[in-house]
C-alpha atoms as a PDB file:
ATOM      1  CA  UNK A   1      30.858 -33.617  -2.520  1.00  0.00           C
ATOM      2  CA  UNK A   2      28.600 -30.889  -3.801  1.00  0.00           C
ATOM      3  CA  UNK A   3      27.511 -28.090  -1.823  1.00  0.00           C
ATOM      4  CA  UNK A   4      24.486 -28.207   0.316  1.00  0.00           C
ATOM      5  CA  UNK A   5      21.431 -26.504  -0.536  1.00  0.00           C
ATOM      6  CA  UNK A   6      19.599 -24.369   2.364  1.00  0.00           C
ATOM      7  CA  UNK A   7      15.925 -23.316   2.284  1.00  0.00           C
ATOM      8  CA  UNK A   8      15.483 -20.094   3.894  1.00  0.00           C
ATOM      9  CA  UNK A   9      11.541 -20.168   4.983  1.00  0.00           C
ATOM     10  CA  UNK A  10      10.197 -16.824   5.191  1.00  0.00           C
ATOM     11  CA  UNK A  11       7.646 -16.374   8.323  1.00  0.00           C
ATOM     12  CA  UNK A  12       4.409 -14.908   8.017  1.00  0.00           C
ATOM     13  CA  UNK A  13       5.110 -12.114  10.175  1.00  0.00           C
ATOM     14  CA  UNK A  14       8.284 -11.312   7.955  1.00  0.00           C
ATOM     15  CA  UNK A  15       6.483 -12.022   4.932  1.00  0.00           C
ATOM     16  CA  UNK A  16       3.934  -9.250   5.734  1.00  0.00           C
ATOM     17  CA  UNK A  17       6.537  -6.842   6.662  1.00  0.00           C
ATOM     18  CA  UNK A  18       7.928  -7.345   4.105  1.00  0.00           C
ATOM     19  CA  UNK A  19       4.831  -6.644   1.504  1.00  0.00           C
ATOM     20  CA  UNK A  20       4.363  -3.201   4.230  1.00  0.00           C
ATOM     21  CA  UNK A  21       7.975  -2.009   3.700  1.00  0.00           C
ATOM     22  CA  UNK A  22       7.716  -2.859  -0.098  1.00  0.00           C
ATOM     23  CA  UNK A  23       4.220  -1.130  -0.685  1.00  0.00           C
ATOM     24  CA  UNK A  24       5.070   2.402   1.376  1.00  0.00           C
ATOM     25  CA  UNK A  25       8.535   2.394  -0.979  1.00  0.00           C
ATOM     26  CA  UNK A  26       6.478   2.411  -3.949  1.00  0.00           C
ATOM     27  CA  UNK A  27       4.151   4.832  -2.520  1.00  0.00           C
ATOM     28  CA  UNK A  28       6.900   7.071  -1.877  1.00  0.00           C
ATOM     29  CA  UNK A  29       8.302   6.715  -5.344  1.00  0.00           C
ATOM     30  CA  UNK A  30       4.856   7.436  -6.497  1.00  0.00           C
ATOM     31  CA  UNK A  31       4.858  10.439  -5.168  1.00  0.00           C
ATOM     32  CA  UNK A  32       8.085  11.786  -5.586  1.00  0.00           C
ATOM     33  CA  UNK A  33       7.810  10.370  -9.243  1.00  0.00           C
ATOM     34  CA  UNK A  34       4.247  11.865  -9.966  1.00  0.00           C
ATOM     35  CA  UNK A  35       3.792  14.929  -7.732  1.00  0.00           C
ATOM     36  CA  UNK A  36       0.968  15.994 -10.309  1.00  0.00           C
ATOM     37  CA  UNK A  37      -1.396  13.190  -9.038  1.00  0.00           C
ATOM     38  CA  UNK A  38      -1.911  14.759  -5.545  1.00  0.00           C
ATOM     39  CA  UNK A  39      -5.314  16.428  -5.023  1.00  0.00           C
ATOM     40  CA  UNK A  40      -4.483  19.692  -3.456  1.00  0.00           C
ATOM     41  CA  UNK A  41      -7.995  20.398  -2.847  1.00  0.00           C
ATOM     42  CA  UNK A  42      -8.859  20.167   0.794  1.00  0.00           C
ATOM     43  CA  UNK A  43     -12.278  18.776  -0.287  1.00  0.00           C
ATOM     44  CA  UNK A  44     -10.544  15.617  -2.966  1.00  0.00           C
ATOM     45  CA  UNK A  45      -7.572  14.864  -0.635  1.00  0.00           C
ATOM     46  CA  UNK A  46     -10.621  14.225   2.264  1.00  0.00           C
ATOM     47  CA  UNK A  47     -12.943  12.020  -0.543  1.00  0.00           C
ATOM     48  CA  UNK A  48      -9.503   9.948  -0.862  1.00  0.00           C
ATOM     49  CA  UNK A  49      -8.728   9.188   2.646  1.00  0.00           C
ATOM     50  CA  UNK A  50     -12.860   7.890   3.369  1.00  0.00           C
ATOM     51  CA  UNK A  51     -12.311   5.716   0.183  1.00  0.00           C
ATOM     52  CA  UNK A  52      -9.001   4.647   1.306  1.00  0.00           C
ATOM     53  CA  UNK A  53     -10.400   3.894   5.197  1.00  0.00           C
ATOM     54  CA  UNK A  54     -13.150   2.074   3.141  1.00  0.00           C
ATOM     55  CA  UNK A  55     -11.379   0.114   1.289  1.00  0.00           C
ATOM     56  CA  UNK A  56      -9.559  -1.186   4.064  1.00  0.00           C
ATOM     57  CA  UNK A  57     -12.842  -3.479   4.953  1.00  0.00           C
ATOM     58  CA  UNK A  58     -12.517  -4.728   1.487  1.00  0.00           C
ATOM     59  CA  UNK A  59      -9.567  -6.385   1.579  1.00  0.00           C
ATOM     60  CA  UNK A  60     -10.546  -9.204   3.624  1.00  0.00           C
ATOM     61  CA  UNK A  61     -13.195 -10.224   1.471  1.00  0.00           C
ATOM     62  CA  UNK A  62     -11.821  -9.271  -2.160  1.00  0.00           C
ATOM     63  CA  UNK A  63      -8.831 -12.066  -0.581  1.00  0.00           C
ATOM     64  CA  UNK A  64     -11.229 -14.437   0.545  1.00  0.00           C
ATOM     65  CA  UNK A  65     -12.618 -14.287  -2.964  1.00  0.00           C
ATOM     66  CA  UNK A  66      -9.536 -14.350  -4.799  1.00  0.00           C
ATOM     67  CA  UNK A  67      -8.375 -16.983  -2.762  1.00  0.00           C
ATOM     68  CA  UNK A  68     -11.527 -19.711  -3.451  1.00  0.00           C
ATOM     69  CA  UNK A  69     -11.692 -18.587  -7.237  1.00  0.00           C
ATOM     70  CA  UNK A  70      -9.939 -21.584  -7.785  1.00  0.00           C
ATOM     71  CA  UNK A  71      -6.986 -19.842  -9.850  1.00  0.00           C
ATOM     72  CA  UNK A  72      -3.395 -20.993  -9.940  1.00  0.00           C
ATOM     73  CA  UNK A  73      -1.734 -19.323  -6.881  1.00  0.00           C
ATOM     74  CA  UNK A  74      -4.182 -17.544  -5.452  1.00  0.00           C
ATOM     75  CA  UNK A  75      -2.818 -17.083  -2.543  1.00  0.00           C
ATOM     76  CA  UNK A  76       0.235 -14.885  -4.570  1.00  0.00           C
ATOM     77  CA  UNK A  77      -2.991 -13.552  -6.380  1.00  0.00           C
ATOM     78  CA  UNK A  78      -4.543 -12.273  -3.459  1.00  0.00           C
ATOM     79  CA  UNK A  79      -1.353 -10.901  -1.882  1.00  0.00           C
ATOM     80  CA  UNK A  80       0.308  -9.221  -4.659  1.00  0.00           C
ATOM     81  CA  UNK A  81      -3.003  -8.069  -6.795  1.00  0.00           C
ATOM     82  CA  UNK A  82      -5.777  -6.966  -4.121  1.00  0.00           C
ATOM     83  CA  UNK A  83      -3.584  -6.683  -0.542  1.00  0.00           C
ATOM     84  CA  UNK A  84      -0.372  -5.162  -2.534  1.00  0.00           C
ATOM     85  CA  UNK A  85      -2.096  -2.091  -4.219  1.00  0.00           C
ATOM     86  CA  UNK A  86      -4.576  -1.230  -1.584  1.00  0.00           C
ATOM     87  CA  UNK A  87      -1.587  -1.194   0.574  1.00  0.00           C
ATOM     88  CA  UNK A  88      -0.271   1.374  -1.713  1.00  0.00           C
ATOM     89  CA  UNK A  89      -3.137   3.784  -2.540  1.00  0.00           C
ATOM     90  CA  UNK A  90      -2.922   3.735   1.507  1.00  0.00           C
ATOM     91  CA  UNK A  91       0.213   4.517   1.966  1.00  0.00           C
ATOM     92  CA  UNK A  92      -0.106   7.325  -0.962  1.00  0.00           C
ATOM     93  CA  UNK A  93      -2.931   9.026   0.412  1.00  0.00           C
ATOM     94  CA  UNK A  94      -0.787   8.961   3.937  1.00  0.00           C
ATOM     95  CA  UNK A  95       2.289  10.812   1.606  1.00  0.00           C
ATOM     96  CA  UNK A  96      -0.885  13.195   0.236  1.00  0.00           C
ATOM     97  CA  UNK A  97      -1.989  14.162   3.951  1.00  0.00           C
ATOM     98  CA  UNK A  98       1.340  15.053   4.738  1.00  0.00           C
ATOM     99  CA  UNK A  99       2.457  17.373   2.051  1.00  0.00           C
ATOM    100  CA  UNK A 100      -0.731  19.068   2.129  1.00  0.00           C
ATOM    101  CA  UNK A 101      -0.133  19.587   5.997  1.00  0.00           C
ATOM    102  CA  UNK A 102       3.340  21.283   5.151  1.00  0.00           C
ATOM    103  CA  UNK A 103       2.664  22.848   2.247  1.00  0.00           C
ATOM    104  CA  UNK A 104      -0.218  24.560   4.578  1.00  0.00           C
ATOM    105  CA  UNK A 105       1.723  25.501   7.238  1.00  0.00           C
ATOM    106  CA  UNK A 106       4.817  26.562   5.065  1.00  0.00           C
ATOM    107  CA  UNK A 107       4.339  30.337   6.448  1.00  0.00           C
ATOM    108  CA  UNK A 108       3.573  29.446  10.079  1.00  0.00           C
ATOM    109  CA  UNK A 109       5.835  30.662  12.435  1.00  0.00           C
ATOM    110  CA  UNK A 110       5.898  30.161  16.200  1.00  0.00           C
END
């Protein structure tokens, strides 16, 4: 008899977590990788985070449009080439924020 073949179905909810987990890792290996692409200007790391909160009401319909292109898979399309990177340059400017917040207060003591 041969062996039985299970279909593990991935829920939507899991399926996004997992795209949120996967995006912040490579955000974080972005950064530790390329240290030399953070802004440490006050003035740049602030012009990233109102494109990056901009952006974020672009997703919806960059997706919608991906999606009724008419392209093979464009649901895959939409998730892993407009949702996926956006996800990214958000979690990277996130990273950005941070290190410039402890890299500022690196002589502060209470």
């Amino acid at each position: 008899m041969p062996p039985s073949r299970e279909v593990v179905v991935l829920s939507v909810q899991a399926f996004v977590i997992c795209i949120a987990i996967g995006s912040a890792l490579v955000a974080l290996w972005l950064n530790l990788r390329f240290p030399s692409l953070m802004p440490w200007s006050m003035r740049v790391l602030l012009v990233h985070l109102v494109v990056a909160l901009l952006i974020v009401y672009a997703v919806d319909p960059a997706m919608a449009f991906v999606g009724a292109s008419g392209i093979p898979w464009a649901r895959l399309v939409s998730v892993f080439g407009v949702a996926f990177p956006i996800l990214v340059y958000e979690f990277l400017v996130g990273a950005w924020l941070i290190r410039l917040a402890q890299s500022s207060g690196a002589g502060f003591r209470a």
